[in-house]
C-alpha atoms as a PDB file:
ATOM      1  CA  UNK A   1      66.251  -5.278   6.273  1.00  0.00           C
ATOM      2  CA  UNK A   2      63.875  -3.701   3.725  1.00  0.00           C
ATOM      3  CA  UNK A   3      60.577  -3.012   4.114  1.00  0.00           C
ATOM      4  CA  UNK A   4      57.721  -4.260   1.209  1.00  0.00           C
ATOM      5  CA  UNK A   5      57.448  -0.535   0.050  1.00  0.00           C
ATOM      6  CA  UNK A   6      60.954   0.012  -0.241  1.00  0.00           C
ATOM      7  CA  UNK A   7      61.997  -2.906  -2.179  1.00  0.00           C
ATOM      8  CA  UNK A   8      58.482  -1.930  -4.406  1.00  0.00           C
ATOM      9  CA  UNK A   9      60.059   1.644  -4.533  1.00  0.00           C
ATOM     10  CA  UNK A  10      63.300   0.049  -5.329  1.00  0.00           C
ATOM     11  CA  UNK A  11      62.179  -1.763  -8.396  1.00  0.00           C
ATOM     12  CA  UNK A  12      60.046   0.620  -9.732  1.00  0.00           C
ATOM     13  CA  UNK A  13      62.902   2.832  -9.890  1.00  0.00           C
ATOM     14  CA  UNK A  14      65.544   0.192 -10.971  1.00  0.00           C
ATOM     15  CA  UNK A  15      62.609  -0.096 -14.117  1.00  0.00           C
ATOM     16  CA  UNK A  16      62.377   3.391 -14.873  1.00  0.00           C
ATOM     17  CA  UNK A  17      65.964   4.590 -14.673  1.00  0.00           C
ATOM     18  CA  UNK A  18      67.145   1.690 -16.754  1.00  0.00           C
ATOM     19  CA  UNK A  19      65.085   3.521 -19.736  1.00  0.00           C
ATOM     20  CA  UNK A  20      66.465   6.691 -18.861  1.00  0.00           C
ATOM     21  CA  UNK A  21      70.070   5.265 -18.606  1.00  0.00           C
ATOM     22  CA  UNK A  22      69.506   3.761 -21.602  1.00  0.00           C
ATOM     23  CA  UNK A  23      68.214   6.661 -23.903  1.00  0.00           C
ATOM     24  CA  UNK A  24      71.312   8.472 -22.305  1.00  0.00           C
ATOM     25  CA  UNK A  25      73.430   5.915 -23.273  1.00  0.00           C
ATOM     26  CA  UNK A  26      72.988   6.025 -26.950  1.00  0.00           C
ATOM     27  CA  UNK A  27      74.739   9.154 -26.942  1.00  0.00           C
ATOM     28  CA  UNK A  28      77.550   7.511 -25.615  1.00  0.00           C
ATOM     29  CA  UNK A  29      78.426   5.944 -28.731  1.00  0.00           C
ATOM     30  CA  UNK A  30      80.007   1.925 -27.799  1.00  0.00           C
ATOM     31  CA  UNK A  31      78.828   2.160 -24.033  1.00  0.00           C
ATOM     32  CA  UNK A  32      76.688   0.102 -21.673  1.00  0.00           C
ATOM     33  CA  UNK A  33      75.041   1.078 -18.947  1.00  0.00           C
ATOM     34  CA  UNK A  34      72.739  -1.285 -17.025  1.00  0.00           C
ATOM     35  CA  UNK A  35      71.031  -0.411 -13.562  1.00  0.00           C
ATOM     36  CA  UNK A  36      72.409  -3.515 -11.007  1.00  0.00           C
ATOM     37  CA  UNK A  37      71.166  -2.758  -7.758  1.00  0.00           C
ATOM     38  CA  UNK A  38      68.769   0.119  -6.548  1.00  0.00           C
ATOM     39  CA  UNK A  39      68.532   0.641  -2.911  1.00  0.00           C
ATOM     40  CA  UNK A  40      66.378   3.221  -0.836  1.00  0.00           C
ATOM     41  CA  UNK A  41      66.528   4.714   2.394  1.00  0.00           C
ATOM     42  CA  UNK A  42      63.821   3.762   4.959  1.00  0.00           C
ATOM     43  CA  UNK A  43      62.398   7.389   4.598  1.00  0.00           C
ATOM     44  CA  UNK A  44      62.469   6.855   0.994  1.00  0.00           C
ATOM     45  CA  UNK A  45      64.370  10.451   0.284  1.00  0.00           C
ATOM     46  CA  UNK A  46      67.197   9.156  -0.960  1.00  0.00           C
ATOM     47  CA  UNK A  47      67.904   6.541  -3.673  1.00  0.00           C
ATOM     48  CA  UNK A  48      71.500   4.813  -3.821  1.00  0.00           C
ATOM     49  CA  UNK A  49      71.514   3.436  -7.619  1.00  0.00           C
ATOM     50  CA  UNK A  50      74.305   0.884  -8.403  1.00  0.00           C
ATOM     51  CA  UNK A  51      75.418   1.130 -11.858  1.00  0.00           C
ATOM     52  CA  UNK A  52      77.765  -1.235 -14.346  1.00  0.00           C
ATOM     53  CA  UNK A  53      79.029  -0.079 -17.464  1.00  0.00           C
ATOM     54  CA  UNK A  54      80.702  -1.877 -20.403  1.00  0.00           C
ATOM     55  CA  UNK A  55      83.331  -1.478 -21.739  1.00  0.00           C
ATOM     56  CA  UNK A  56      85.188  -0.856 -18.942  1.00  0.00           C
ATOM     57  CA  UNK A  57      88.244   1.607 -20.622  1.00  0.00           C
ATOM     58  CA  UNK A  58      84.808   3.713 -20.873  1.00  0.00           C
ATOM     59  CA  UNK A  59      83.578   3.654 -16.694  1.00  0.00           C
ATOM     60  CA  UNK A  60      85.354   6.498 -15.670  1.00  0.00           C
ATOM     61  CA  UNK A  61      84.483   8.900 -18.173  1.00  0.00           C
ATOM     62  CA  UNK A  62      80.446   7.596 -18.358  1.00  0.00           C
ATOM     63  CA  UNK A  63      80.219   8.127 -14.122  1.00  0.00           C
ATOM     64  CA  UNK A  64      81.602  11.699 -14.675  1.00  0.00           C
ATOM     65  CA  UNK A  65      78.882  12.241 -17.078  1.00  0.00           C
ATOM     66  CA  UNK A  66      76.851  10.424 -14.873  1.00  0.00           C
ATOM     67  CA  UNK A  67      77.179  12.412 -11.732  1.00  0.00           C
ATOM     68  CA  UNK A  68      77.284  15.555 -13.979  1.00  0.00           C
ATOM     69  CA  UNK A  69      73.599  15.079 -14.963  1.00  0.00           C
ATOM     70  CA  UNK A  70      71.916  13.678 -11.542  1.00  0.00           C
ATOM     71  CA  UNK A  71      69.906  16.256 -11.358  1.00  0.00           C
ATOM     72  CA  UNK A  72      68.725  16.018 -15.366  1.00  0.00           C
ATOM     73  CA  UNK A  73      67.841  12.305 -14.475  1.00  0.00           C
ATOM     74  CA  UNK A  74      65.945  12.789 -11.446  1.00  0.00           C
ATOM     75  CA  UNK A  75      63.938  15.355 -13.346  1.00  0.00           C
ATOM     76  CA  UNK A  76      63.099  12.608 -15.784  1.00  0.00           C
ATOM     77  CA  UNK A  77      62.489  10.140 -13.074  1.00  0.00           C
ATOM     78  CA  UNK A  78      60.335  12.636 -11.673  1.00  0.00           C
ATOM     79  CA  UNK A  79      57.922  12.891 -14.797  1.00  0.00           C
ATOM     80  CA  UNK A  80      57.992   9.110 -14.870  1.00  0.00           C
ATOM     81  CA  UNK A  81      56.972   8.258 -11.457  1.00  0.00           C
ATOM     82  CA  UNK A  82      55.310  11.696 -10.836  1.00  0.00           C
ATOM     83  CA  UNK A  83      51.415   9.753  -9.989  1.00  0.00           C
ATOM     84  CA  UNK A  84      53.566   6.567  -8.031  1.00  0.00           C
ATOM     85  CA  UNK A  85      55.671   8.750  -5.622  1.00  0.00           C
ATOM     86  CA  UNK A  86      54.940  11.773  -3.740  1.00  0.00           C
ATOM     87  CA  UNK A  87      58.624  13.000  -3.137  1.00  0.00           C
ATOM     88  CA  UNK A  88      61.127  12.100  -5.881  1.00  0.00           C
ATOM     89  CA  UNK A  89      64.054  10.766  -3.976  1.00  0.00           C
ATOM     90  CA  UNK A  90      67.429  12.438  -3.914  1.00  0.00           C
ATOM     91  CA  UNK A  91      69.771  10.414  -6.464  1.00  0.00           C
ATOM     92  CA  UNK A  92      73.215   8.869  -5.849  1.00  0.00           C
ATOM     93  CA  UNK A  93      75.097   7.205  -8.578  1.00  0.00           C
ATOM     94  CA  UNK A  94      77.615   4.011  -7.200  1.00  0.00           C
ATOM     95  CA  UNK A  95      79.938   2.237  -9.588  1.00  0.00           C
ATOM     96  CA  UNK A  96      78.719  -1.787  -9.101  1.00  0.00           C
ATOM     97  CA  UNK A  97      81.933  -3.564  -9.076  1.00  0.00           C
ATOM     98  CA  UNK A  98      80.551  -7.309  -8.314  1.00  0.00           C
ATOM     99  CA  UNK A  99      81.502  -7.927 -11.575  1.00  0.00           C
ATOM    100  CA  UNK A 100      84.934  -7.517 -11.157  1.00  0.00           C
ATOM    101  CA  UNK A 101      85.237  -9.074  -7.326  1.00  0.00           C
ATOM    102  CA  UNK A 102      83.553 -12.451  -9.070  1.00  0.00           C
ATOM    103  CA  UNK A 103      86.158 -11.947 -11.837  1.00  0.00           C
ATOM    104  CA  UNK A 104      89.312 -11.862  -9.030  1.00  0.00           C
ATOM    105  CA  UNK A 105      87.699 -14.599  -6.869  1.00  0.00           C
ATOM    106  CA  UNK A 106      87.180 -16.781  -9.980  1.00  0.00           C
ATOM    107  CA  UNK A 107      90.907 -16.255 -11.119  1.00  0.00           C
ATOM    108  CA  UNK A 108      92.395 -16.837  -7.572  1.00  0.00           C
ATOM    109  CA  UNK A 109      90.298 -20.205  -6.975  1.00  0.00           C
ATOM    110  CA  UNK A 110      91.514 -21.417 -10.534  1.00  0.00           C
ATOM    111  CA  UNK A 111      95.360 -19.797 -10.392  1.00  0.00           C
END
């Protein structure tokens, strides 16, 4: 179970990356990218971000991008929440596939 100031952690990076991911994303010409989920360990040093991104012939590609520039956007998230946060926490990017498992579950139930 979360504490309060992880799940108050959680949001306020959920917020911020979503603009980051979103500047980054309109250099992706046609792509997506929304922040789902943000979790946080109970030390609060590492940050488990759960991303979905449309269209999904593009999710492979955009996560190897992605993963490629971690350390780009926690150096932005850093700036952001630089008076917030004392220690940035370490970043890691998950593919959110909800989406998908609703999808499946929707199709069996009906099929």
């Amino acid at each position: 179970m979360e504490s309060t100031r992880q799940h108050k952690i959680a949001r306020l990076i959920q917020k911020d990356m979503s603009d980051i991911l979103l500047r980054y994303a309109r250099t992706l010409s046609g792509t997506l990218i929304s922040v789902s989920e943000v979790r946080v360990s109970p030390d609060l040093s590492i940050a488990h971000i759960y991303l979905s991104i449309f269209p999904q012939d593009k999710v492979e590609q955009t996560m190897t991008l992605i993963e490629e520039n971690t350390h780009r956007f926690r150096g932005e998230l850093g700036t952001l929440e630089r008076h917030q946060l004392r220690i940035i926490p370490e970043i890691i990017f998950h593919l959110d596939t909800t989406i998908d498992r609703m999808e499946r579950i929707d199709e069996l139930l009906h099929g």
